[in-house]
Protein backbone atom coordinates (compact mmCIF):
# COMPACT_ATOMS: atom_id res chain seq x y z
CA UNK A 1 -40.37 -37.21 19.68
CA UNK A 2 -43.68 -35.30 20.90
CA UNK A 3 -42.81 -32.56 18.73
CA UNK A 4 -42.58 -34.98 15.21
CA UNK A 5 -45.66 -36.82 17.35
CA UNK A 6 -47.79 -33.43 17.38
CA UNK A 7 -46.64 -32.38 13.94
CA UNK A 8 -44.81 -29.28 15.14
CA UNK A 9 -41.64 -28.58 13.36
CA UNK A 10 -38.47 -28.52 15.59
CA UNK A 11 -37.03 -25.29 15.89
CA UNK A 12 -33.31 -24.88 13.66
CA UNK A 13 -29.95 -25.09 15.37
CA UNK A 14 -28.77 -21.85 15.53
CA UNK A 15 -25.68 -21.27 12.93
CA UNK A 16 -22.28 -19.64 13.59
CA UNK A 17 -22.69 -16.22 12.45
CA UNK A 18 -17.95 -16.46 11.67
CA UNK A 19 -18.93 -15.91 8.46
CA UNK A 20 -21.36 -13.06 8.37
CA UNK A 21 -20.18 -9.47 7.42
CA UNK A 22 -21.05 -7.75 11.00
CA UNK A 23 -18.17 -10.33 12.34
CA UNK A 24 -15.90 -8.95 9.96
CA UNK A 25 -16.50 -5.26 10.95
CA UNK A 26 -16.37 -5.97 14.37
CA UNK A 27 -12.54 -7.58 13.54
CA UNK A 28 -12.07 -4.77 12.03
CA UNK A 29 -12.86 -2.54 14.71
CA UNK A 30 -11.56 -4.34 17.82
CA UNK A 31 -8.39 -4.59 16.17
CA UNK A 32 -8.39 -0.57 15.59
CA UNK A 33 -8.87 -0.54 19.29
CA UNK A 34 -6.42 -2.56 19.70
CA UNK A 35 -3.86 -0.26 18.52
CA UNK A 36 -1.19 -0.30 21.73
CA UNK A 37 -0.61 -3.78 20.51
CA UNK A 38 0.13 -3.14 16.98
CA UNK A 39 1.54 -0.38 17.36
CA UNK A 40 4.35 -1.69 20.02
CA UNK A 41 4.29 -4.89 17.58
CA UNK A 42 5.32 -2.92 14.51
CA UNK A 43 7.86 -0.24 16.19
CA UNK A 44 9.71 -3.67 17.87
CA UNK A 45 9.94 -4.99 13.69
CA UNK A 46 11.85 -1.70 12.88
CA UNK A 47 13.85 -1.98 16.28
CA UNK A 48 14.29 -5.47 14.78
CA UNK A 49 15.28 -5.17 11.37
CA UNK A 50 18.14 -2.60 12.16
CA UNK A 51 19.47 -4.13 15.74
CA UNK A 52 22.85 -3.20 16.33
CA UNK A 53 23.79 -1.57 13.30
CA UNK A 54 25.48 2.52 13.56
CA UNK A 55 22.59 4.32 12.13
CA UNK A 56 19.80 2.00 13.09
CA UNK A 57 16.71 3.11 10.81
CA UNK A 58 18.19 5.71 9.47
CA UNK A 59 19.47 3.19 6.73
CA UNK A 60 16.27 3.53 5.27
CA UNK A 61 16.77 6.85 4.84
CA UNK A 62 20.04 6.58 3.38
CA UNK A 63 19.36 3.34 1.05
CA UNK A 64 16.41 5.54 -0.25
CA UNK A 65 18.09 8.82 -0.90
CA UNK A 66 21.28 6.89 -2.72
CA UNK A 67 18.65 4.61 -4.75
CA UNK A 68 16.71 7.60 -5.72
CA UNK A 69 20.16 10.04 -6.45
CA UNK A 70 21.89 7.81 -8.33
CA UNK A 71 18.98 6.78 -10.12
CA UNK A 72 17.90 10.09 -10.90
CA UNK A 73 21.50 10.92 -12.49
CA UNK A 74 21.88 8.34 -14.76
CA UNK A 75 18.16 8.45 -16.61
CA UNK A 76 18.12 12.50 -15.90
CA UNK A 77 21.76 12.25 -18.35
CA UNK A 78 20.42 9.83 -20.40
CA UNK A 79 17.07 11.53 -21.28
CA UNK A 80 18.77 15.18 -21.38
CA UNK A 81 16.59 16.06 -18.37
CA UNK A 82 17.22 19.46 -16.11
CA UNK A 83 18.07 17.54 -13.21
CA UNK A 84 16.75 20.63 -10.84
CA UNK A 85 13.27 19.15 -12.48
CA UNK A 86 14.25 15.22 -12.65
CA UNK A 87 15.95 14.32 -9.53
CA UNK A 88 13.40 15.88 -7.28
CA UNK A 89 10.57 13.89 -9.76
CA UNK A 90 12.79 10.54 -9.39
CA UNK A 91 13.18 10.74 -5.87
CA UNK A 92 9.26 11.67 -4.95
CA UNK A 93 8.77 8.48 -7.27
CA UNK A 94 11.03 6.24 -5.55
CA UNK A 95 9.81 7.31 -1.81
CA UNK A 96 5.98 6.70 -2.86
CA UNK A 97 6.89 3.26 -4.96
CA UNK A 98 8.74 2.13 -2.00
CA UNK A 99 5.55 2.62 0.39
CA UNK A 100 2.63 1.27 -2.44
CA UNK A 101 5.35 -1.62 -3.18
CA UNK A 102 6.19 -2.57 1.00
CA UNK A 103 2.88 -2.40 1.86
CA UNK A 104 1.45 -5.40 -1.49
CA UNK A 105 4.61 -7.72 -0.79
CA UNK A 106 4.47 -7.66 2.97
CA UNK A 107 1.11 -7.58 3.06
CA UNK A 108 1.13 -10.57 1.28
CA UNK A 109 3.49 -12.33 3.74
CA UNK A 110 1.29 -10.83 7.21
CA UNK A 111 -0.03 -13.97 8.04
CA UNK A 112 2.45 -16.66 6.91
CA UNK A 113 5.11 -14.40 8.72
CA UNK A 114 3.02 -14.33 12.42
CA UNK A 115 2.25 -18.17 12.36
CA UNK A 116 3.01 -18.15 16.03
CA UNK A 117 1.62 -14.96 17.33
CA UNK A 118 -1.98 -15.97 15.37
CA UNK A 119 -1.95 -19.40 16.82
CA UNK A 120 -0.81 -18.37 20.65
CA UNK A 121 -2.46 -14.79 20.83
CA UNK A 122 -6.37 -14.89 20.62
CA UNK A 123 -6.40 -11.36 19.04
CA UNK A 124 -8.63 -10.43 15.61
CA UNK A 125 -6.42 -10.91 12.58
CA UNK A 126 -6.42 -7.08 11.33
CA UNK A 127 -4.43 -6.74 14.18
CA UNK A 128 -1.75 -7.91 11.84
CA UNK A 129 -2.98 -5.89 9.17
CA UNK A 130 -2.78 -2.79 11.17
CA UNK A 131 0.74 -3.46 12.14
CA UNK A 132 2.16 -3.75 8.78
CA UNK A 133 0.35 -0.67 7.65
CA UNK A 134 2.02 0.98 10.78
CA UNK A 135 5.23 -0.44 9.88
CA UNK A 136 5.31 0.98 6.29
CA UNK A 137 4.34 4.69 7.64
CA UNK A 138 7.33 4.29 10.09
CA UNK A 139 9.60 4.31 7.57
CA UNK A 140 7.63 6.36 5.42
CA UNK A 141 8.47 8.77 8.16
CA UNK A 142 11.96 8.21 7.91
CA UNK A 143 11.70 9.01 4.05
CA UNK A 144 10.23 12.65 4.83
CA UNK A 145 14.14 13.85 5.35
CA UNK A 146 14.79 13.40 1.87
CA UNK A 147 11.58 15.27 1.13
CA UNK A 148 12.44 18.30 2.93
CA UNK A 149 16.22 18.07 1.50
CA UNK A 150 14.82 18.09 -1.24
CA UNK A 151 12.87 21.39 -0.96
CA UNK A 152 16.00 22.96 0.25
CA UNK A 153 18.19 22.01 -2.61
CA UNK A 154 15.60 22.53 -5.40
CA UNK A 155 12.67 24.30 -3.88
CA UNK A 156 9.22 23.79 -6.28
CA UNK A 157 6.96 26.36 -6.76
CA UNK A 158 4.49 25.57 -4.31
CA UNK A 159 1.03 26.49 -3.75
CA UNK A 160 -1.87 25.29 -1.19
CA UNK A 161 -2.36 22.30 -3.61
CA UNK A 162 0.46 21.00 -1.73
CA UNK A 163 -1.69 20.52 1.24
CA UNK A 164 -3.66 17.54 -1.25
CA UNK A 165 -0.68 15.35 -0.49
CA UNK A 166 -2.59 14.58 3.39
CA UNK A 167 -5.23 12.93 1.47
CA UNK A 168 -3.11 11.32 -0.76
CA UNK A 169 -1.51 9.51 2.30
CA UNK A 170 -4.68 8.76 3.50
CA UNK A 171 -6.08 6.94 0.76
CA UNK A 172 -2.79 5.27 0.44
CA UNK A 173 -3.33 4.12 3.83
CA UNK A 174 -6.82 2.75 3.43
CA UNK A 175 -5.38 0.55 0.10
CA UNK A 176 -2.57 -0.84 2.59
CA UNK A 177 -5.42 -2.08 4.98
CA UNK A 178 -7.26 -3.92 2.07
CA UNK A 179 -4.57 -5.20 0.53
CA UNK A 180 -3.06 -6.89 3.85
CA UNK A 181 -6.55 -8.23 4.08
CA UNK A 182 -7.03 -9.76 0.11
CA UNK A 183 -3.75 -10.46 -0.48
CA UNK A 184 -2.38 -11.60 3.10
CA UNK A 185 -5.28 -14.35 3.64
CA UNK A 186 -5.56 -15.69 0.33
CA UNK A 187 -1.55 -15.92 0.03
CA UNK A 188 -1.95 -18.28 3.49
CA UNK A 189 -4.12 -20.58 1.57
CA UNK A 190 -2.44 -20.30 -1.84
CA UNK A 191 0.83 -19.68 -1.27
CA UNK A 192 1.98 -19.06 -4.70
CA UNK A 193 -0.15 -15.89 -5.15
CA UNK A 194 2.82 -14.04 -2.97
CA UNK A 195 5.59 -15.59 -5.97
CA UNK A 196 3.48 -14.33 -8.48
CA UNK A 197 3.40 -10.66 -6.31
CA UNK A 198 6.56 -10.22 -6.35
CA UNK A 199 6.91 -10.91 -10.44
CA UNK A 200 4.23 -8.47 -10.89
CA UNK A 201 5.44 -5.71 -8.57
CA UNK A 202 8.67 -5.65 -10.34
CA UNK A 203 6.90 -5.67 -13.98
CA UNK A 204 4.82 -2.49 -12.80
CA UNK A 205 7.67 -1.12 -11.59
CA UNK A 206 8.84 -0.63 -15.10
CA UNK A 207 5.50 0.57 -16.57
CA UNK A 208 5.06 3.17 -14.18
CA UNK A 209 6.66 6.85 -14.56
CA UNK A 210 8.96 6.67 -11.76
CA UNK A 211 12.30 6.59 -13.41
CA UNK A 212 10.63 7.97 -16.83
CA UNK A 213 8.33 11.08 -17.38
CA UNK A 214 4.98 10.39 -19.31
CA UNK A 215 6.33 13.78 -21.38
CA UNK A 216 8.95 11.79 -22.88
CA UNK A 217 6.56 9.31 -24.86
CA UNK A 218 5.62 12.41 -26.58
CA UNK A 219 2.42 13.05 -28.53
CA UNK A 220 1.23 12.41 -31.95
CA UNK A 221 1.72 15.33 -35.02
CA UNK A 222 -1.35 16.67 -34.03
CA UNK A 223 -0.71 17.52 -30.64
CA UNK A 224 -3.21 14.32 -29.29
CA UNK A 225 -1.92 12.15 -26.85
CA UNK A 226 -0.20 9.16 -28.14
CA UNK A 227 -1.03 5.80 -27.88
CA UNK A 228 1.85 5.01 -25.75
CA UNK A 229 0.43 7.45 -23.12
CA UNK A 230 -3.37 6.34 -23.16
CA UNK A 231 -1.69 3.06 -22.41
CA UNK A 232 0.30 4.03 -19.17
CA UNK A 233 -3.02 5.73 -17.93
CA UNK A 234 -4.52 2.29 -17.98
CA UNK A 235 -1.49 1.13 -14.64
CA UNK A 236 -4.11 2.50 -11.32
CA UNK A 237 0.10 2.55 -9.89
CA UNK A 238 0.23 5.71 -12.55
CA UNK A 239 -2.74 7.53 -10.86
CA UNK A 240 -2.03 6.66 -7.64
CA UNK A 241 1.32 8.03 -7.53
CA UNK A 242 0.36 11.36 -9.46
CA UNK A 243 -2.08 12.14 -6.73
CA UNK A 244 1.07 12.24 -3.77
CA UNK A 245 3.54 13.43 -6.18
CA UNK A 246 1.80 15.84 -7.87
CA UNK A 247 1.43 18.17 -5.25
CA UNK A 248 4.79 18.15 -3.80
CA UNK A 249 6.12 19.50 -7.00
CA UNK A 250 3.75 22.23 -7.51
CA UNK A 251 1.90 20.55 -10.33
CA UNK A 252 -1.72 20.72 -10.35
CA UNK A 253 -3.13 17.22 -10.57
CA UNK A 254 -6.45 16.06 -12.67
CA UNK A 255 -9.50 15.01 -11.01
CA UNK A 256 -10.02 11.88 -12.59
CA UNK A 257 -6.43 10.82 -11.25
CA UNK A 258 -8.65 11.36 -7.96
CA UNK A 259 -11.43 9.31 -8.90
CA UNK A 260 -9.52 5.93 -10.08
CA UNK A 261 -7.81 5.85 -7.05
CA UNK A 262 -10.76 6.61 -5.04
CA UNK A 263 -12.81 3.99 -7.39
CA UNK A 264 -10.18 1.01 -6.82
CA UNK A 265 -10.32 1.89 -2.67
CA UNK A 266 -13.82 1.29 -3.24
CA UNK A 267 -13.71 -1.69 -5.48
CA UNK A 268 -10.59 -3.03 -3.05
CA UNK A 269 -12.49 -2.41 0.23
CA UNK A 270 -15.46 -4.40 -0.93
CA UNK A 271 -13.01 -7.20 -1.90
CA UNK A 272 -11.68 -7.01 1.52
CA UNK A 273 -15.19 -7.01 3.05
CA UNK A 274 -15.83 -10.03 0.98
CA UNK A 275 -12.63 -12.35 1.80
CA UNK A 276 -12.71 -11.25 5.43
CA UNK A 277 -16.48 -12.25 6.19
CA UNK A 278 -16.07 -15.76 4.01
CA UNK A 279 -11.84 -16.89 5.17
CA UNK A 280 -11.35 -14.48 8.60
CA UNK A 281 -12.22 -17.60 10.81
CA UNK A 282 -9.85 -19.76 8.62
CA UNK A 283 -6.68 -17.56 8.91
CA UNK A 284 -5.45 -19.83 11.87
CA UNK A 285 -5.60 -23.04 10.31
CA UNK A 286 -4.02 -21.86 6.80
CA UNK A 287 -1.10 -20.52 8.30
């Protein structure tokens, strides 16, 4: 009352500061630091997933290499492919799908699928993140057999551009992170947006070169590129798997394949930024 008496103005309550971007980084970063849990957390899913069966996570190796084989046979006969060329293309195509693929649809699902562990452990959400990017590099790992089979079987003409493939991975890694983040906590309030993933995923799939070469759509009488091409260089899934799988088969790859991918990490980390400074402190009561 003296205060509205005297005419001063009462000083503001001071306001939560769960939505302001520092918080964010600083979830970000504890939960880096954080890393014995998520890393125990996402080596006990793989431990998980493959409990009590013969090979354990070798599976994944296996279940890739068939998928990728068999695969690589059939369209290799049915395009007239060399399939010392094809099967090594089909099989690099399969390995890096498999990891851009994992890391969208169970990113999606982080959240929803730790319901218990967010409401009973008080640790920062990209915790989870961090242990479903983990997750997909363990079995990434597991994938690198086939690689170097591979190389034995059909050995590419490499060069030091095959050293560009550690950046690849790297960049693929910082797109898991911000995808976990965008997709995982807007699929715990809208729970349809991981339906519609999975739809999409599969549709991509398709209208990437994985299975397909962009050589067979050909080009135009004139030697230009044909439309058919221009459109698969519109699919970011195009670039970003030319930039891992370039490399490894001794092909050299185009910068601007380098600078959409690096321009959608950009685009998708300030997405991230975005969702995670607004919805972070809402992640608990979604799920």
């Amino acid at each position: 009352m003296s205060s509205v008496v005297s005419g001063e103005v009462p000083p503001a309550p001071a306001s939560s500061d769960s939505r302001t971007l520092r918080r964010a980084l600083r979830d970000l970063d504890v939960g880096l630091r954080t890393s014995e849990l998520w890393l125990h957390l996402g080596w006990q899913d793989i431990k998980q997933r493959y409990r009590r069966s013969v090979l354990g996570p070798l599976w994944i190796t296996v279940a890739t290499g068939v998928t990728a084989v068999a695969m690589g046979l059939l369209y290799g006969e049915l395009f007239g492919m060399d399939i010392k060329v094809f099967l090594p293309y089909v099989a690099l195509g399969f390995i890096f799908w498999n990891f851009i693929q994992s890391s969208i649809l169970e990113g999606a699902e982080v959240f929803a699928k730790n319901e218990g562990l967010i409401k009973q452990i008080p640790a920062p959400v990209s915790v989870h993140v961090y242990r479903v990017v983990w997750r997909q590099l363990i079995i990434f790992a597991h994938n690198v057999v086939i690689i170097v089979l591979l190389f034995v079987i059909f050995p590419p003409p490499l060069h030091w551009s095959v050293f560009l493939v550690i950046p690849a991975i790297g960049l693929y890694v910082l797109n898991s992170v911000w995808v976990a983040i965008v997709f995982g906590i807007l699929s715990t309030r809208f729970r349809d947006i991981g339906q519609l993933l999975t739809t999409v995923v599969q549709l991509v799939f398709f209208m990437t070169p994985i299975i397909w070469t962009t050589q067979s759509l050909g080009k135009t009488s004139g030697g230009q590129e044909s439309s058919r091409l221009k459109l698969v260089e519109l699919n970011p899934m195009y670039h970003y798997l030319d930039i891992a799988r370039g490399p490894l088969l001794g092909q050299s790859v185009a910068f601007y394949h380098w600078a959409i991918v690096i321009g959608c990490t950009v685009l998708g980390w300030v997405m991230a930024l975005i969702v995670m400074r607004n919805y972070r402190a809402r992640v608990a009561y979604w799920v």
